[in-house]
Protein backbone atom coordinates (compact mmCIF):
# COMPACT_ATOMS: atom_id res chain seq x y z
CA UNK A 1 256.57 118.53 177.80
CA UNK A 2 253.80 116.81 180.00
CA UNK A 3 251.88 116.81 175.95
CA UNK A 4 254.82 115.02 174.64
CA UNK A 5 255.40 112.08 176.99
CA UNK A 6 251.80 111.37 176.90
CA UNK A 7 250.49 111.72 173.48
CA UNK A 8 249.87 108.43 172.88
CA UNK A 9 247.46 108.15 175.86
CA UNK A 10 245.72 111.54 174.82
CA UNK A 11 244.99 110.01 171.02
CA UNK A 12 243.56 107.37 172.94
CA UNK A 13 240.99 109.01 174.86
CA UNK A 14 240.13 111.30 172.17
CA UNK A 15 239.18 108.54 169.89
CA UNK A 16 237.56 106.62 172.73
CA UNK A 17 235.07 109.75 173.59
CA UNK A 18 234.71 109.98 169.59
CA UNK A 19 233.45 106.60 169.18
CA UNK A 20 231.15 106.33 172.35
CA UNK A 21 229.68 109.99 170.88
CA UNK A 22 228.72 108.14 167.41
CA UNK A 23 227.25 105.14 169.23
CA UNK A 24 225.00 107.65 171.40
CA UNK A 25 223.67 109.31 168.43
CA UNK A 26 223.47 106.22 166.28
CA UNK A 27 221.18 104.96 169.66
CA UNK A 28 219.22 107.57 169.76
CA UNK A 29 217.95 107.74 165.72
CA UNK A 30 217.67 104.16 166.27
CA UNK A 31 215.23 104.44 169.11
CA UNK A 32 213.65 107.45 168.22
CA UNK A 33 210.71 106.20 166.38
CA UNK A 34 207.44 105.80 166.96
CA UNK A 35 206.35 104.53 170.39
CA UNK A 36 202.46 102.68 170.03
CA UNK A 37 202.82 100.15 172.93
CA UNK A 38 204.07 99.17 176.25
CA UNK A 39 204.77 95.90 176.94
CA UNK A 40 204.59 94.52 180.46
CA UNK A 41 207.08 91.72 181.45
CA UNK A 42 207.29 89.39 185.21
CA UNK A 43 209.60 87.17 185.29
CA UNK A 44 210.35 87.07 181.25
CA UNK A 45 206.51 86.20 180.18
CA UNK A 46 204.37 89.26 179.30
CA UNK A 47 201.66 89.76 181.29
CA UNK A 48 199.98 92.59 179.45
CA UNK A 49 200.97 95.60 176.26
CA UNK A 50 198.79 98.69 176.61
CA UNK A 51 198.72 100.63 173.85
CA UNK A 52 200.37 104.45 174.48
CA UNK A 53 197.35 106.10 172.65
CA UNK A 54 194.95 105.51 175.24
CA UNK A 55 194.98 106.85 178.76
CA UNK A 56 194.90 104.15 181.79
CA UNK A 57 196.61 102.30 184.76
CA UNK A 58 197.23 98.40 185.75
CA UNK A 59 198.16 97.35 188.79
CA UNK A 60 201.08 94.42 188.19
CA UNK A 61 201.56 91.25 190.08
CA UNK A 62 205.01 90.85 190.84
CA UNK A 63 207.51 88.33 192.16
CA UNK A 64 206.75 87.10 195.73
CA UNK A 65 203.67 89.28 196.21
CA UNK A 66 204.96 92.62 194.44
CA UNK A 67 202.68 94.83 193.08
CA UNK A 68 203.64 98.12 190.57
CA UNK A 69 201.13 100.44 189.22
CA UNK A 70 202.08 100.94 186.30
CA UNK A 71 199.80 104.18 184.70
CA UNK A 72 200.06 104.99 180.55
CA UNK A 73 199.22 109.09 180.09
CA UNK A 74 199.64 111.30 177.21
CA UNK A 75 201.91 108.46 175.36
CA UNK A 76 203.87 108.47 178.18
CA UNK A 77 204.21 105.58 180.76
CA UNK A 78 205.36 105.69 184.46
CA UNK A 79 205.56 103.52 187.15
CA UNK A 80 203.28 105.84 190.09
CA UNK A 81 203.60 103.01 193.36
CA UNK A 82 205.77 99.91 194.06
CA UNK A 83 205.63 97.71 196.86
CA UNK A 84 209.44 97.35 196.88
CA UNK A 85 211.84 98.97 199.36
CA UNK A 86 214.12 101.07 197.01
CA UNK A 87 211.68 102.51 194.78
CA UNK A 88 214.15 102.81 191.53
CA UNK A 89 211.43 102.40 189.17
CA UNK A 90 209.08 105.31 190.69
CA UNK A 91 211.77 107.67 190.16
CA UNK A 92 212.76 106.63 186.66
CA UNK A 93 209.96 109.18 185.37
CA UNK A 94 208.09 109.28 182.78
CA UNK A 95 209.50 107.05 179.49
CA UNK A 96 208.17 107.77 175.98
CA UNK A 97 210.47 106.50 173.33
CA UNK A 98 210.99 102.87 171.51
CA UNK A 99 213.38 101.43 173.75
CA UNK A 100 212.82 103.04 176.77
CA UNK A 101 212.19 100.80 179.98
CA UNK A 102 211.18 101.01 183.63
CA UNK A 103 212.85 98.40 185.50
CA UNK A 104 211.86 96.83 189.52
CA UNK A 105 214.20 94.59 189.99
CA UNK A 106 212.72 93.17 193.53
CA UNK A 107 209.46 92.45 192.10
CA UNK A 108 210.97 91.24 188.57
CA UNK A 109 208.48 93.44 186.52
CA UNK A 110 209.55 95.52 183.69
CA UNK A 111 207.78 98.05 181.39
CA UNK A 112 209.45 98.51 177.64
CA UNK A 113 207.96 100.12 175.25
CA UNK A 114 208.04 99.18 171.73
CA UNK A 115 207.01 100.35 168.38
CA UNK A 116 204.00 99.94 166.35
C-alpha cells in the first residue's frame, strides 16, 4: 500500500542511483590510464611537474608563506608536511591515477597528476 502511493518517487531514485553508477564507472575508465607526471600548481601557474617514474621530494612555496612537501615514491605522490592548520592534504594519502589531486586550500597549492 505504502509501494503504491509512492511508486513514482521509488522509479525516481532507482534511476537516479542508476545513472550516478554509470557516471562512476565511465570516471573511473576515463581516469584510469597511465599516470607519468605530477603537476604542481600555486595560485593557477605551475610551479613544477615531476615525473612519477623517479623517486624524490620538493618543498612548495605557497600562498602567504605556505610551504607543502610534496614527496613522489613508487609512482605514487603524497603530500608528507604542510604548514597549514587543518592538514586536509596530508591525510588525502597517497594518489596514483590520471586525475587524481591533492588539494591545500590555505596555501593555494595543488598536486594533479596527469598522463604521459
Amino acid at each position: 500500500m505504502i509501494i503504491k502511493k509512492y511508486k513514482k518517487e521509488m522509479i525516481l531514485i532507482a534511476v537516479i542511483l542508476i545513472v550516478s553508477c554509470l557516471l562512476l564507472l565511465f570516471n573511473q575508465i576515463l581516469f584510469r590510464g597511465p599516470a607519468g607526471k605530477v603537476e604542481i600548481t600555486v595560485d593557477g601557474n605551475v610551479i613544477q611537474t615531476l615525473n612519477l617514474n623517479e623517486d624524490g621530494e620538493i618543498l612548495v612555496h605557497g600562498f602567504n608563506g605556505g610551504t607543502n612537501r610534496v614527496v613522489v615514491k613508487a609512482g605514487k605522490v603524497s603530500v608528507t608536511e604542510a604548514s597549514c592548520p587543518d592538514k586536509v592534504c596530508i591525510h588525502k594519502g597517497w594518489i596514483q591515477y590520471t586525475g587524481e589531486n591533492v588539494v591545500c586550500l590555505p596555501n593555494h597549492m595543488i598536486a594533479r597528476i596527469i598522463g604521459e
